[in-house]
Protein backbone atom coordinates (compact mmCIF):
# COMPACT_ATOMS: atom_id res chain seq x y z
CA UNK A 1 -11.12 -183.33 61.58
CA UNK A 2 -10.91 -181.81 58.63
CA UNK A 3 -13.45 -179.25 56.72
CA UNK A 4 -14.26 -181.91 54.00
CA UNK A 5 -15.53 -184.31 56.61
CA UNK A 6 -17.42 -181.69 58.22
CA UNK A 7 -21.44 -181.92 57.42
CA UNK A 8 -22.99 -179.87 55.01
CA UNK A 9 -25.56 -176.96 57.10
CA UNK A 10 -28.14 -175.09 54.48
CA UNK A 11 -29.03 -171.54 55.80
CA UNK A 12 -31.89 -169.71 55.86
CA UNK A 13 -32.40 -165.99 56.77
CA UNK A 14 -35.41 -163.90 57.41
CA UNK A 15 -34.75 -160.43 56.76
CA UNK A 16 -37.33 -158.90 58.79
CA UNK A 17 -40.21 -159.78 61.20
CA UNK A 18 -42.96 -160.87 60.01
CA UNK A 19 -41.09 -162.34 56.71
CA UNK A 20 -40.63 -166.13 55.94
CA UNK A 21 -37.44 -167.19 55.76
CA UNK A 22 -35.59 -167.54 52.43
CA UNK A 23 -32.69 -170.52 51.80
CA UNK A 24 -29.25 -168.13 51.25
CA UNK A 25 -26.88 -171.01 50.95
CA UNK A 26 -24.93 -173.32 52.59
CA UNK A 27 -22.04 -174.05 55.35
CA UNK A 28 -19.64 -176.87 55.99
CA UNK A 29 -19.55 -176.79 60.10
CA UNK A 30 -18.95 -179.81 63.29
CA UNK A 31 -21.77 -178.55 65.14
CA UNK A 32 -24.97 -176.85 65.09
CA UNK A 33 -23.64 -173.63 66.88
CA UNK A 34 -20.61 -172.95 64.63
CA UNK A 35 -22.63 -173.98 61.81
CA UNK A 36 -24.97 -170.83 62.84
CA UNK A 37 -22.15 -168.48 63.97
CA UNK A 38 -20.39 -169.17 60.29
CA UNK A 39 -23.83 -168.49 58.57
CA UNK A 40 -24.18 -165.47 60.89
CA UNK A 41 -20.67 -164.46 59.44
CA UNK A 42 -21.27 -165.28 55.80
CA UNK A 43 -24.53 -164.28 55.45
CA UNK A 44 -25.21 -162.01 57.65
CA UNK A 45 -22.43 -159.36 57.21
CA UNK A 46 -23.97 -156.08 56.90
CA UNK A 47 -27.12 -157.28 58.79
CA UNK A 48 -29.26 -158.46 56.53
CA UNK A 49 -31.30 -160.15 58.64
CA UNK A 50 -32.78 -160.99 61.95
CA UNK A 51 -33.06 -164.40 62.41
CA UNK A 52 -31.23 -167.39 60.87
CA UNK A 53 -32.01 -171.18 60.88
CA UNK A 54 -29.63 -173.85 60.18
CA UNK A 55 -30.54 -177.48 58.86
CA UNK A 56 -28.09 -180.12 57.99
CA UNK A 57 -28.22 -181.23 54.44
CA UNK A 58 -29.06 -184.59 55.09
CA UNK A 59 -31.94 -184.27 57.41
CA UNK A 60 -33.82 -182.62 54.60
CA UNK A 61 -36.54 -184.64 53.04
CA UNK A 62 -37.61 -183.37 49.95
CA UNK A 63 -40.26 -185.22 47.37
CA UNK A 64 -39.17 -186.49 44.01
CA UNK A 65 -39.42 -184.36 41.06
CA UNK A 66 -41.03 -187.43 39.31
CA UNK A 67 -44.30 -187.67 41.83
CA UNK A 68 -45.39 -183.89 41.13
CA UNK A 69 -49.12 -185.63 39.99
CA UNK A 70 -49.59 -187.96 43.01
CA UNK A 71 -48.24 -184.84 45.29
CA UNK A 72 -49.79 -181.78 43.50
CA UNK A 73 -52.63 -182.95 40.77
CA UNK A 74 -54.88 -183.90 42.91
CA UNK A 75 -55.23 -180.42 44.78
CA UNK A 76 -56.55 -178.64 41.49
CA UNK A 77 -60.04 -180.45 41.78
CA UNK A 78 -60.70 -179.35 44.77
CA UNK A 79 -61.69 -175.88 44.14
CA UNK A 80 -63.49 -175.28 47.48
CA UNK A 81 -60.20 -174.68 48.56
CA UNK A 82 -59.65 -171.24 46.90
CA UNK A 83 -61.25 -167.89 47.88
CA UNK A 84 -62.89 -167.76 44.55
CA UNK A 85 -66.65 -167.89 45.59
CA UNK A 86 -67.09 -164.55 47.15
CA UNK A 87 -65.17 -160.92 46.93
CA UNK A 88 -62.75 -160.62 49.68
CA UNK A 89 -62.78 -157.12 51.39
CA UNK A 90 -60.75 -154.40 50.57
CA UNK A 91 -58.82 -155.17 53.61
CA UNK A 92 -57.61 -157.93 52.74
CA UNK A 93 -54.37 -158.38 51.33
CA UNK A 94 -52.31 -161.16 49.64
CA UNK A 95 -54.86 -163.98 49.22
C-alpha cells in the first residue's frame, strides 16, 4: 500500500489543559494509531501540546457555505439567549 492510497487524518492539538483544541493540519496514515503517532511527530516536536485528536477527512461533516441563513439567521432573534439583560459579576470572565 502505498502513501497516496493511504486516508487523509486532520489533527488537532490542545496546547494546554483546560484549552480547546485547535485543527494544526493534516496526515496521510493506514490506521488510527500511526495516524496519531505521525501527528505526535509532526506536530508535536518540541511539545507543543498535551493532547492530540485525530479524525479522518472523510468522516467530517461540515454544513454548506450556502445555508449560513437557515443554519445561523435564525439565532440572532432570539436575544434571550445572550447575557445582555443584567451585569455579570466581576468574576466572571469571558462571556
Amino acid at each position: 500500500m502505498s502513501n497516496k492510497e493511504w486516508p487523509l487524518w486532520e489533527v488537532f492539538v490542545r496546547s494546554r489543559n483546560g484549552l480547546d483544541h485547535k485543527h494544526c493540519g493534516s496526515v496521510h496514515a493506514p490506521d488510527p494509531k500511526l495516524a496519531l503517532q505521525m501527528a505526535r511527530d509532526v506536530y508535536t516536536r518540541r511539545q507543543e501540546g498535551v493532547s492530540l485528536w485525530v479524525v479522518r477527512s472523510d468522516h467530517i461533516v461540515a454544513s454548506d457555505p450556502d445555508a449560513k441563513p437557515e443554519l445561523f439567521d435564525p439565532a440572532a432573534d432570539k436575544i434571550y439567549r445572550h447575557p445582555t439583560f443584567y451585569r455579570l459579576p466581576d468574576e466572571v470572565d469571558h462571556m
